[in-house]
Protein backbone atom coordinates (compact mmCIF):
# COMPACT_ATOMS: atom_id res chain seq x y z
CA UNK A 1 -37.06 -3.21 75.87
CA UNK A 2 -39.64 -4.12 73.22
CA UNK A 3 -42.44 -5.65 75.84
CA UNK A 4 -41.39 -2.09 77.85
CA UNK A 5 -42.46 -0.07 74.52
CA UNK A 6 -45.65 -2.11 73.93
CA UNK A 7 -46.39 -2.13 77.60
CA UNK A 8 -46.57 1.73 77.56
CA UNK A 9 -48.37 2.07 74.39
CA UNK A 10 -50.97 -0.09 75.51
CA UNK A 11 -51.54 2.19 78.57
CA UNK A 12 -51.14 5.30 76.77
CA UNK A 13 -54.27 4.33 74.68
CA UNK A 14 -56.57 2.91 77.69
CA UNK A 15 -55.95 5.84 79.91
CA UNK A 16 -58.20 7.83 78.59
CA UNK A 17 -60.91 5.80 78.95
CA UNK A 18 -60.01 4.44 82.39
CA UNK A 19 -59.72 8.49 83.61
CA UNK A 20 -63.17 8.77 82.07
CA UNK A 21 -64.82 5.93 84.30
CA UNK A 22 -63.47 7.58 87.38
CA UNK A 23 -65.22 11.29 86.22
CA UNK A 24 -67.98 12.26 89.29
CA UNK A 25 -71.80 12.04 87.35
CA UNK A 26 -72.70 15.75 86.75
CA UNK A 27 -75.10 17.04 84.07
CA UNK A 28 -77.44 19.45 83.68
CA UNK A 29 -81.46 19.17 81.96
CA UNK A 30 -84.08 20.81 81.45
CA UNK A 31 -87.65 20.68 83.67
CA UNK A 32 -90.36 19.10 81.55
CA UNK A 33 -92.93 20.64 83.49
CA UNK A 34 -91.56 24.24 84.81
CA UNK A 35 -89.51 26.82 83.39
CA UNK A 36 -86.18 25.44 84.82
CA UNK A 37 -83.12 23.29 84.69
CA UNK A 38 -81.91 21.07 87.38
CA UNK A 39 -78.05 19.70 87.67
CA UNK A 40 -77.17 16.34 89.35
CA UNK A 41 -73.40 16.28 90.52
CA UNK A 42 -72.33 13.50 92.53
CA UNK A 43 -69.72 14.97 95.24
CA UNK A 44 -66.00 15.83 93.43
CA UNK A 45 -63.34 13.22 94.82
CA UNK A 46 -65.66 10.99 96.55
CA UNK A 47 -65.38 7.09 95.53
CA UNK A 48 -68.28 6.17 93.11
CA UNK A 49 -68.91 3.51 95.09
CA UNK A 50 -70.35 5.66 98.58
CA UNK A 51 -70.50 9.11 98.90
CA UNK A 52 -73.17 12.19 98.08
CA UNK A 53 -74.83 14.01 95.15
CA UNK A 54 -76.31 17.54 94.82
CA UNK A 55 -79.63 18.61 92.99
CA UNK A 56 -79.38 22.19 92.12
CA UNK A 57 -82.18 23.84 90.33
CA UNK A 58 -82.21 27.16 88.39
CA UNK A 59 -84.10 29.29 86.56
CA UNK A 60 -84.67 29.17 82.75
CA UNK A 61 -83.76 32.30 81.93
CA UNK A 62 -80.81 32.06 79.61
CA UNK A 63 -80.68 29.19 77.41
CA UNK A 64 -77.19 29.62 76.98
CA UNK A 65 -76.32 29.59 80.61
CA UNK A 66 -78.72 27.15 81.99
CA UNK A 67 -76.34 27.45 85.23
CA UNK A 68 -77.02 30.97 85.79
CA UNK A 69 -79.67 31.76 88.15
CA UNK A 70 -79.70 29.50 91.05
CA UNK A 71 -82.85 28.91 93.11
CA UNK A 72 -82.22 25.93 95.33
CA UNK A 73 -80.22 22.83 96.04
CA UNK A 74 -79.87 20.12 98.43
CA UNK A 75 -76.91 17.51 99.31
CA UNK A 76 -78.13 13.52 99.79
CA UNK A 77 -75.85 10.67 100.37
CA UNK A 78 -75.89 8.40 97.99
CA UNK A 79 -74.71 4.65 97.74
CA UNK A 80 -73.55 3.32 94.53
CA UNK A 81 -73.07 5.54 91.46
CA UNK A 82 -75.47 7.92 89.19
CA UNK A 83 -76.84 5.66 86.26
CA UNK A 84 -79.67 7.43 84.99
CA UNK A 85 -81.98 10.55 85.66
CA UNK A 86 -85.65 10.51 84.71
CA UNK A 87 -88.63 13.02 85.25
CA UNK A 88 -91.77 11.01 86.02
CA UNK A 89 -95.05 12.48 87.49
CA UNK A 90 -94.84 9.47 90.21
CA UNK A 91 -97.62 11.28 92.53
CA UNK A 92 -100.27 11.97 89.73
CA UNK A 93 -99.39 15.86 90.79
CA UNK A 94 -99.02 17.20 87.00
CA UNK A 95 -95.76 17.91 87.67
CA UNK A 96 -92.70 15.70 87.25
CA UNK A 97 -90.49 14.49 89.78
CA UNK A 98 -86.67 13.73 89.60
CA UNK A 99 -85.85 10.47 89.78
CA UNK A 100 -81.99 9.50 89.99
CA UNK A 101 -81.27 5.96 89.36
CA UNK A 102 -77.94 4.53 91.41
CA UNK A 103 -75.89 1.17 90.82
CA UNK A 104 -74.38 -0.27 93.64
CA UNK A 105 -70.54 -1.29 93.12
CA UNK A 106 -70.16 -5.48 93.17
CA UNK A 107 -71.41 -8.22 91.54
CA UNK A 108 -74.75 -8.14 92.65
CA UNK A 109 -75.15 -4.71 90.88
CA UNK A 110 -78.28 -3.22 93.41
CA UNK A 111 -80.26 -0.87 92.68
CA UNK A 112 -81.53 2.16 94.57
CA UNK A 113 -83.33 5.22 93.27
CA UNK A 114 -84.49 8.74 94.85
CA UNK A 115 -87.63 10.61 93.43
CA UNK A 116 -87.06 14.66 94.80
CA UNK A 117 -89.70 16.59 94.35
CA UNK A 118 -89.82 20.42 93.78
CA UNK A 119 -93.13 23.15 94.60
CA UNK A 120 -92.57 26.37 95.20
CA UNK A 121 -88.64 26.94 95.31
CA UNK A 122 -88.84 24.08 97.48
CA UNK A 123 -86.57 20.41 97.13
CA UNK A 124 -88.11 17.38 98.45
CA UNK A 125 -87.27 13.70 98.88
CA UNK A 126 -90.80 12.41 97.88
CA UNK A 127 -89.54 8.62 98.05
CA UNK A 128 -86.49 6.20 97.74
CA UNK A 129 -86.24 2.65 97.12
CA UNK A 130 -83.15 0.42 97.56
CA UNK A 131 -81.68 -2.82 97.52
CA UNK A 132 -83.39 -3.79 94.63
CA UNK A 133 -82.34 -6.45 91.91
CA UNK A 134 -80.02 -5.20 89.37
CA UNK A 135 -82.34 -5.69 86.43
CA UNK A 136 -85.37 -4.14 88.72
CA UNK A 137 -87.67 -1.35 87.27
CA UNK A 138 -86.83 1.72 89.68
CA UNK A 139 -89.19 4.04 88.19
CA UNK A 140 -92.01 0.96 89.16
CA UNK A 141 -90.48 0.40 92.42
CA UNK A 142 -90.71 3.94 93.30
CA UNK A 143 -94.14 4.24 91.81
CA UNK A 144 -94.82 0.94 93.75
CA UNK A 145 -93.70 2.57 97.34
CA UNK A 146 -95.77 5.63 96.41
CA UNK A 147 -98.75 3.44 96.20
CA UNK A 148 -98.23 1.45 98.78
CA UNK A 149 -97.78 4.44 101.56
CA UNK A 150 -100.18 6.63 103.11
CA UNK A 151 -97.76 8.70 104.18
CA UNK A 152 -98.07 10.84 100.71
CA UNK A 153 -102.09 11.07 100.23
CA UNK A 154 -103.75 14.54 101.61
């Protein structure tokens, strides 16, 4: 009976931070280079292994309710979870891109990362790197891709 009373204390006070690991990445900031906030959500109830994530952007107009005045969004599938979110002028542009950082589940720990764009009330993937090492630069490796592509110069 006693190892039954310790056994369920001990899970009463990890629970909460095991129910915490398995909460979808979702948070909202604000554009460093336009009037506007953009959310990153990855998809509710998908494993945070595989799945998708949503960039949503909206206006600035009320500071209080960042959420409030939606102008566009777009749905990408993603592999591994959210880790980070940057803003980084990658295209030498003067304006910043997204950049969302993902960790692939398993030892190996890869790396891939999407920079979306945005122009106009318009989302764009402007590049994406993956498979890299798990203590890799993304920002660099995305920069890297940019620079090594025509596909992106007018």
């Amino acid at each position: 009976m006693r190892n039954l009373l310790a056994c369920l204390v001990l899970l009463i006070s990890v629970a909460p931070a095991l129910a915490a690991g398995d909460r979808p990445f979702s948070r909202c900031y604000r554009f460093p280079s336009a009037p506007r906030y953009v959310a990153i959500a990855e998809g509710a109830g998908e494993p945070s292994g595989r799945g998708s994530y949503a960039v949503r952007i909206y206006r600035a107009a009320d500071p209080q309710r960042p959420r409030s005045d939606f102008i566009v969004g777009s749905v990408r599938a993603r592999s591994g979870a959210i880790e980070e979110v940057a803003f980084r002028d990658l295209d030498a542009d003067g304006f910043d891109e997204v950049v969302i950082v993902m960790r692939q589940p398993g030892p190996a720990g890869l790396l891939a990362a999407d920079a979306i764009g945005y122009r106009s009330g318009v989302l764009y993937l402007l590049e994406g790197v993956a498979d890299l090492p798990a203590d890799a630069d993304a920002v660099a490796a995305l920069k890297k891709a940019l620079d090594d592509c025509d596909c992106h110069k007018d």
